[in-house]
N, C-alpha and C. Protein backbone atom coordinates (compact mmCIF):
# COMPACT_ATOMS: atom_id res chain seq x y z
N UNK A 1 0.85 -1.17 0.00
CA UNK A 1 0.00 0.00 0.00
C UNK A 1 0.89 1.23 0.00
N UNK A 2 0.69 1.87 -0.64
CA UNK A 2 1.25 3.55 -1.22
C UNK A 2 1.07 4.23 0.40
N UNK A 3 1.77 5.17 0.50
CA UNK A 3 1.75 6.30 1.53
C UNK A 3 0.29 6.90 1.17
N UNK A 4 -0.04 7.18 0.18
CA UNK A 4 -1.31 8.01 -0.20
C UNK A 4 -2.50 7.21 0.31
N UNK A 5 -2.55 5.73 -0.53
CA UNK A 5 -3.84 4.75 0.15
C UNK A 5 -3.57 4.61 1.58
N UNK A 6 -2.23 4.66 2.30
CA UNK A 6 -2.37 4.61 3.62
C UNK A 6 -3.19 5.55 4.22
N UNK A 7 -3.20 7.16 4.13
CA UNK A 7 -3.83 8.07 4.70
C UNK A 7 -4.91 7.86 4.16
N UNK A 8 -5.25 7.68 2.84
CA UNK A 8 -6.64 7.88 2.64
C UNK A 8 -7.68 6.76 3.80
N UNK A 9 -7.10 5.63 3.61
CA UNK A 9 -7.48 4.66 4.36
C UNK A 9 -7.73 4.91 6.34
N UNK A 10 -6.63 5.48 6.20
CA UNK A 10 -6.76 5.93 7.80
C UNK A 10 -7.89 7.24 7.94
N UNK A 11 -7.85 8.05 7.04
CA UNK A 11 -9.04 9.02 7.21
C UNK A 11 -10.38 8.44 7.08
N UNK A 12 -10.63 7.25 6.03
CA UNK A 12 -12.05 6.54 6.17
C UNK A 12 -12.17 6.17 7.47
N UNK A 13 -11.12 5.64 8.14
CA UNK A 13 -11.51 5.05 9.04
C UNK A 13 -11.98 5.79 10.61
N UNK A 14 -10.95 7.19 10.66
CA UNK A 14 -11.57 8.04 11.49
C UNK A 14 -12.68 8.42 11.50
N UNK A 15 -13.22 8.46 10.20
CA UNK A 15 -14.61 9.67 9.79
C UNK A 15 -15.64 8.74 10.22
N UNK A 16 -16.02 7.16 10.09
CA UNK A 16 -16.13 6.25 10.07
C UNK A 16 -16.56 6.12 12.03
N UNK A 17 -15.13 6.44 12.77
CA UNK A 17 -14.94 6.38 13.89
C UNK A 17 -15.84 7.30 14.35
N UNK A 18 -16.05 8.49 14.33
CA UNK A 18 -16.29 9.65 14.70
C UNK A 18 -17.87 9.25 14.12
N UNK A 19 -18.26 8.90 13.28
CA UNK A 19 -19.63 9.06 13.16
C UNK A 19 -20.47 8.09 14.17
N UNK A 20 -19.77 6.73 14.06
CA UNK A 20 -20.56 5.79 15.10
C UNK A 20 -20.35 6.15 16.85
N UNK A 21 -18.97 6.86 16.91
CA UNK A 21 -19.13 7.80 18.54
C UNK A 21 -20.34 8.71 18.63
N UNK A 22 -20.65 9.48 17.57
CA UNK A 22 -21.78 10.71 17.60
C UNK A 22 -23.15 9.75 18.08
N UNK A 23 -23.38 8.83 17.33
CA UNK A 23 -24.44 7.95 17.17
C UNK A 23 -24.88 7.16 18.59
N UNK A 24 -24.08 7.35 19.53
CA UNK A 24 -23.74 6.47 20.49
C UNK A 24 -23.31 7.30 22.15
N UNK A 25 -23.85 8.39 21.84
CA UNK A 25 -23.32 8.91 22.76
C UNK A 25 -24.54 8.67 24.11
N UNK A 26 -24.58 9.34 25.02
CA UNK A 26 -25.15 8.93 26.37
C UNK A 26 -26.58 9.05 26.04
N UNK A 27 -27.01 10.01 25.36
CA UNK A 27 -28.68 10.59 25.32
C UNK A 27 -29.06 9.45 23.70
N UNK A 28 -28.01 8.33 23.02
CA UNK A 28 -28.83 8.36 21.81
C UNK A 28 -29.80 8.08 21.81
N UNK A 29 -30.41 7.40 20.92
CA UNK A 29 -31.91 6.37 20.46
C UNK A 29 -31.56 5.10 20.05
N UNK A 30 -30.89 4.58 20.83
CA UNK A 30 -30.80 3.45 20.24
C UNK A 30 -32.04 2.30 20.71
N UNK A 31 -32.63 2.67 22.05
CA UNK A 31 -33.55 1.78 22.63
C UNK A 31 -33.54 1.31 23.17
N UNK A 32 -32.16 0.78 23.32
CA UNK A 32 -31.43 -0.88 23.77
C UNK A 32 -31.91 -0.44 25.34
N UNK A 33 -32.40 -1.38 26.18
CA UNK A 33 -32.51 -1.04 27.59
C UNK A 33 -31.49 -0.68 28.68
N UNK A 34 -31.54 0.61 28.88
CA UNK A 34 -30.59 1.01 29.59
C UNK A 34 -29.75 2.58 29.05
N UNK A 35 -29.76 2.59 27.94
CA UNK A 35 -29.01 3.29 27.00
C UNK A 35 -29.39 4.62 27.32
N UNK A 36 -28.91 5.48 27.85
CA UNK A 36 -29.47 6.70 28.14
C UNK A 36 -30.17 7.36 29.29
N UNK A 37 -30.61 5.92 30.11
CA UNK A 37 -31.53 6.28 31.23
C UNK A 37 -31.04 7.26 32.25
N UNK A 38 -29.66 7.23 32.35
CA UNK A 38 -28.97 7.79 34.01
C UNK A 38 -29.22 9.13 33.37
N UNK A 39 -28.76 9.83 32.32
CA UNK A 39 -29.20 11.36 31.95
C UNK A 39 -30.66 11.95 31.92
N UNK A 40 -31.36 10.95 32.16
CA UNK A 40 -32.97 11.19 32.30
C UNK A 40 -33.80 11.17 33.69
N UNK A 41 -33.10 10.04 34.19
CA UNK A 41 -33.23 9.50 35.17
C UNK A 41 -34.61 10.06 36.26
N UNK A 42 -34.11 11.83 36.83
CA UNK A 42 -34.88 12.36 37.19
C UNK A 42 -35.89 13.23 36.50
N UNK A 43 -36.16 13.20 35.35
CA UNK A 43 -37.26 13.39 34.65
C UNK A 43 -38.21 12.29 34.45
N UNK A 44 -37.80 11.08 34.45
CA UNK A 44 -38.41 9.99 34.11
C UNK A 44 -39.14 9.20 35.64
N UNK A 45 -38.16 9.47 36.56
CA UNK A 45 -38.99 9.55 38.29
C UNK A 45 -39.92 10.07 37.85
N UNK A 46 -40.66 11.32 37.28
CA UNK A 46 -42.01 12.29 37.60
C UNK A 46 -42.86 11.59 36.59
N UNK A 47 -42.54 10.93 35.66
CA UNK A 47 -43.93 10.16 34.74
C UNK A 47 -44.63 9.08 35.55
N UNK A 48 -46.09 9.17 35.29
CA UNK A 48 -47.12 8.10 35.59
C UNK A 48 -47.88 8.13 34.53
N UNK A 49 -48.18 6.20 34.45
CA UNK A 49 -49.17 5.83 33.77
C UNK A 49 -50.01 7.09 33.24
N UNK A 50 -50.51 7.18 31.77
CA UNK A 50 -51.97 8.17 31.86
C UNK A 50 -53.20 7.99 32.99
N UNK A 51 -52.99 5.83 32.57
CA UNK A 51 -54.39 5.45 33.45
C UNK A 51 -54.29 4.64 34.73
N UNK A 52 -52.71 5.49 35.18
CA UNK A 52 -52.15 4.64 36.57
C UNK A 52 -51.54 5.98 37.20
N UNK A 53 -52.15 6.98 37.48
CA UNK A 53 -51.49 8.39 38.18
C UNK A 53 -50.69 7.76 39.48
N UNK A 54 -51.16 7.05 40.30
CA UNK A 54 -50.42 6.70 41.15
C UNK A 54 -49.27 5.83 40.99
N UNK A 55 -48.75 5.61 40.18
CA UNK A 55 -47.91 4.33 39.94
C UNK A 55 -46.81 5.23 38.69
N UNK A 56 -45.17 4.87 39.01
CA UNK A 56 -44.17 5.14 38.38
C UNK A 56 -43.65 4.87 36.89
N UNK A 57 -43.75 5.25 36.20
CA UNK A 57 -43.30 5.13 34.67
C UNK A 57 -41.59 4.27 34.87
N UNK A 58 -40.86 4.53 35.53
CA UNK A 58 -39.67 4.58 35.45
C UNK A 58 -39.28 3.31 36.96
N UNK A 59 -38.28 2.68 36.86
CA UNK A 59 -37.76 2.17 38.25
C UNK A 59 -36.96 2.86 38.89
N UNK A 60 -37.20 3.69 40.15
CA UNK A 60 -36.60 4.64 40.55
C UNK A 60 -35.50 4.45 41.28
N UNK A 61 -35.08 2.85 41.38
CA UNK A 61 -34.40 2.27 42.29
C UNK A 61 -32.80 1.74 41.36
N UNK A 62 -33.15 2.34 39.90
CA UNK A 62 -31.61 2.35 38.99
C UNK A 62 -31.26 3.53 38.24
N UNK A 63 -30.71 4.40 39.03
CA UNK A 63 -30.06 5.90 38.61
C UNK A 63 -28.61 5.58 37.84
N UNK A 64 -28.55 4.17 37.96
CA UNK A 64 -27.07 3.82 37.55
C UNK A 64 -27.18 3.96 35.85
N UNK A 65 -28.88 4.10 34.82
CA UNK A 65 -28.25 3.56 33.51
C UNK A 65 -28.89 2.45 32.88
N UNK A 66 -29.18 1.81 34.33
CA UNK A 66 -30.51 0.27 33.93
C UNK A 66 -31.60 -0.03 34.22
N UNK A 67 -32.02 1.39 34.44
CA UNK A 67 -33.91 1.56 34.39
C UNK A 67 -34.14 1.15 32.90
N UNK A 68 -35.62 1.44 33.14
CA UNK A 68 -36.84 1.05 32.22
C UNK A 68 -36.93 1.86 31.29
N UNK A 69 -36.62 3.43 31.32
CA UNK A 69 -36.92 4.14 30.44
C UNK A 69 -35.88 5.28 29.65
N UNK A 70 -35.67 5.22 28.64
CA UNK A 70 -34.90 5.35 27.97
C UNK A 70 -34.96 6.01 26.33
N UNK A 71 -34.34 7.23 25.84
CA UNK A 71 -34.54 7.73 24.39
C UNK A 71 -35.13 6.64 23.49
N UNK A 72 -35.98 6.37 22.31
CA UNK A 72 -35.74 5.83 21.25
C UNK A 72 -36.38 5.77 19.89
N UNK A 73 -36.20 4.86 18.99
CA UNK A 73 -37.03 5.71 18.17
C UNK A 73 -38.49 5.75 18.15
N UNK A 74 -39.22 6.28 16.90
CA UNK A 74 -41.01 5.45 16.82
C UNK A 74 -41.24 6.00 15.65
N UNK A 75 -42.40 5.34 15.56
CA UNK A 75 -43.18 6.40 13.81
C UNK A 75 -44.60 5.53 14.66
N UNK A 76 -45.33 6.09 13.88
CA UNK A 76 -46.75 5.90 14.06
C UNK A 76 -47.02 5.19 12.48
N UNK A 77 -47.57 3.38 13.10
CA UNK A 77 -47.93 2.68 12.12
C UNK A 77 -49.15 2.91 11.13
N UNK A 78 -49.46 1.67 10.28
CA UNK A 78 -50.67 2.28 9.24
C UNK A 78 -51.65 2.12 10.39
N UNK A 79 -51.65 1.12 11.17
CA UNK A 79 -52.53 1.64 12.14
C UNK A 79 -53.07 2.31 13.34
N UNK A 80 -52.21 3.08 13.04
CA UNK A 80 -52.71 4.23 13.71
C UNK A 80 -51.75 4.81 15.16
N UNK A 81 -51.62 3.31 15.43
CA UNK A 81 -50.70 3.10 16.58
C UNK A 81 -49.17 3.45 16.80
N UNK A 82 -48.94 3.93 17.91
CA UNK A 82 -46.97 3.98 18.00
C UNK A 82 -46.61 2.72 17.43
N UNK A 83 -45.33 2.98 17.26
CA UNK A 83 -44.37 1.61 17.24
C UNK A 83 -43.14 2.48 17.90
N UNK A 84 -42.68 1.67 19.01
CA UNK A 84 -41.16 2.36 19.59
C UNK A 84 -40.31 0.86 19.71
N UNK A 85 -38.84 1.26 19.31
CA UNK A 85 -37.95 0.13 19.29
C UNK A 85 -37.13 0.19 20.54
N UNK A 86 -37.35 -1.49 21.12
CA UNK A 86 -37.17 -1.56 22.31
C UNK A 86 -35.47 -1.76 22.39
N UNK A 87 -34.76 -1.62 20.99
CA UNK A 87 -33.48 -2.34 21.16
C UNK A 87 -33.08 -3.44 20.08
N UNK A 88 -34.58 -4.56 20.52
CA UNK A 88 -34.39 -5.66 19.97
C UNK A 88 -35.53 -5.58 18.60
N UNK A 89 -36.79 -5.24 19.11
CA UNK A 89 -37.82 -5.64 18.23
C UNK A 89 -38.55 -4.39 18.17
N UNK A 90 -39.53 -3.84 16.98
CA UNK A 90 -40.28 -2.66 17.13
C UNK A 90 -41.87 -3.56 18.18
N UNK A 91 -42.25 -2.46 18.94
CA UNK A 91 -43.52 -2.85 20.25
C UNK A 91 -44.79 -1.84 19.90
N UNK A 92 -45.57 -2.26 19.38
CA UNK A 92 -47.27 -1.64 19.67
C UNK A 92 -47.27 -0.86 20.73
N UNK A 93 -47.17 0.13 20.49
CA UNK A 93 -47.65 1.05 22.11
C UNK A 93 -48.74 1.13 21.89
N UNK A 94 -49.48 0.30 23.44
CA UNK A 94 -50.79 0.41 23.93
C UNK A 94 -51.04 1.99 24.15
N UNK A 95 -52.25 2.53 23.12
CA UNK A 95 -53.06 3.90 23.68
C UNK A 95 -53.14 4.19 25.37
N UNK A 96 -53.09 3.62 26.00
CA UNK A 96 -53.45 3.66 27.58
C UNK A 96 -52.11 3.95 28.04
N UNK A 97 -50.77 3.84 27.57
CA UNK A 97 -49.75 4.16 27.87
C UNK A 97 -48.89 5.42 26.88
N UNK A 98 -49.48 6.15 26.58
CA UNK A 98 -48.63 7.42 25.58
C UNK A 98 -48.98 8.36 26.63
N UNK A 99 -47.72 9.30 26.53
CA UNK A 99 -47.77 10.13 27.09
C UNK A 99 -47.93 11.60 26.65
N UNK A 100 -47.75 12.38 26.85
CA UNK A 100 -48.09 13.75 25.83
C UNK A 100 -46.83 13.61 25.15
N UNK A 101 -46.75 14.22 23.70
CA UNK A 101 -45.47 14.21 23.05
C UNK A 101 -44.74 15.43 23.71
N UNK A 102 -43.14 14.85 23.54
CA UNK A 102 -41.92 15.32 23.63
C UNK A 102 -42.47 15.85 25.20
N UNK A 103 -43.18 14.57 26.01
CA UNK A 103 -43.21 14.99 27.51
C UNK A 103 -41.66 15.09 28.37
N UNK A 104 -40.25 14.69 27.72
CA UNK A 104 -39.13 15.14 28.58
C UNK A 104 -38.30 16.21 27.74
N UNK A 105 -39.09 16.87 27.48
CA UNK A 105 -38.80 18.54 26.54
C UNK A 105 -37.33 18.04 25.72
N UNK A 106 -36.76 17.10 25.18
CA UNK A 106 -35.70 17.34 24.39
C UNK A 106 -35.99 17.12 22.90
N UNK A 107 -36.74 16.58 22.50
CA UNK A 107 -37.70 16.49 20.94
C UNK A 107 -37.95 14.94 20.62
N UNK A 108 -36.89 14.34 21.45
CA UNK A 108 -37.27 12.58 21.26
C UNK A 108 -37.96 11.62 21.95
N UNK A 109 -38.37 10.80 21.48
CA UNK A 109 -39.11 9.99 21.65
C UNK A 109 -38.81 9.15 23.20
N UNK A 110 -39.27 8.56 23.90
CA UNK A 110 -38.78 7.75 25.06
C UNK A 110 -39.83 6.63 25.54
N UNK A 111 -38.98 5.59 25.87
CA UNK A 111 -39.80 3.93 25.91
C UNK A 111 -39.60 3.95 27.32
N UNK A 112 -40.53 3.35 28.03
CA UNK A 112 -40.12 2.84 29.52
C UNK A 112 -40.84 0.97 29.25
N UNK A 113 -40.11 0.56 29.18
CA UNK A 113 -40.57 -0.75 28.64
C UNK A 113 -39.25 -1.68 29.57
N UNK A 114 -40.07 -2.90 29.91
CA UNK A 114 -39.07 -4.23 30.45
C UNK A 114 -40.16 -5.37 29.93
N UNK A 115 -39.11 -5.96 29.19
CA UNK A 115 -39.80 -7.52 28.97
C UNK A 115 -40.94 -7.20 27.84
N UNK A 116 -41.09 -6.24 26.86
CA UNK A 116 -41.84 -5.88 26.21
C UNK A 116 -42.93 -5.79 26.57
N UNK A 117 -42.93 -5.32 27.93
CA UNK A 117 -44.34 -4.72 28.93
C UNK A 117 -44.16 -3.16 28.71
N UNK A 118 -44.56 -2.09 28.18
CA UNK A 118 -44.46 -0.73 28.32
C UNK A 118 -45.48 -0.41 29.39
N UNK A 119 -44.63 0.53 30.18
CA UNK A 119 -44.70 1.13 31.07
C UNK A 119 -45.40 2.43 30.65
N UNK A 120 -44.85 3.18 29.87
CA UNK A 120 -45.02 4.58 29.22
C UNK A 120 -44.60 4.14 28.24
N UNK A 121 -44.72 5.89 27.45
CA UNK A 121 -43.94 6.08 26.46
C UNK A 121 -44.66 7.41 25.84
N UNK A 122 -43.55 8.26 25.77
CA UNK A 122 -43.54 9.71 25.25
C UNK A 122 -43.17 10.18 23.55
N UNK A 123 -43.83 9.96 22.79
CA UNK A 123 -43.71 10.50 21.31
C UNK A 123 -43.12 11.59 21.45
N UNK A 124 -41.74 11.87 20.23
CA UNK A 124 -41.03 13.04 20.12
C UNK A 124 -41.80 14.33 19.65
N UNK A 125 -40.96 15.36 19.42
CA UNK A 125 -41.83 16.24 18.64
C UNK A 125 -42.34 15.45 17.70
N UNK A 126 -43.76 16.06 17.21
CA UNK A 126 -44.39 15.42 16.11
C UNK A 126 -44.07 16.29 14.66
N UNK A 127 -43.64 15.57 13.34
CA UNK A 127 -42.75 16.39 12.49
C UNK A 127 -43.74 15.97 11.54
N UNK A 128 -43.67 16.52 10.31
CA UNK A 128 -44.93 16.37 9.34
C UNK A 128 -44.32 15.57 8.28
């Protein structure tokens, strides 16, 4: 390999580097359980059920990172319904569990889901 394909090669590979760090940082969307929770943490303490006011959206007992609720993505299916990705699989959000959109004011979406039981779940800003 040439001095030239060397750098070029090493610059793919930074740019490369640098994009999947951006993608991955503490707040992303990736879904995966856990991913984001400790930066939310105490916003996500104050959610309840729509049709469970007394009862916690969030497990308040893991500030560490491995609570329930967490950034991720969604779109709203043909029927009508959320879909938010838990990580592994896209999940039907039950109507009885949405919360007002972009209820933790940053514009994204957020799952409180274990075991593909949702807890909550907050639709991002809504974009046209």
């Amino acid at each position: 390999m040439t001095m030239r394909g060397f750098v070029t090669a090493l610059a793919i590979l930074l740019a490369a580097a640098a994009v999947f760090t951006a993608g991955r940082n503490a707040w992303s969307q990736s879904g995966v359980h856990g991913d984001g929770h400790a930066q939310g943490h105490d916003v996500y303490r104050q959610w309840s059920p729509p049709n469970n006011p007394g009862t916690s959206c969030c497990n308040a007992e893991k500030p560490d990172g491995t609570g329930d609720c967490r950034p991720t993505r969604a779109f709203v299916g043909d029927d009508g319904l959320w879909h938010a990705w838990n990580g592994i699989m896209w999940l039907v959000v039950p109507p009885s569990r949405v919360l007002p959109p972009n209820f933790a004011g940053d514009g994204r979406s957020h799952l409180c889901e274990k075991l593909q039981f949702i807890f909550c779940f907050s639709p991002g800003e809504i974009r046209g």
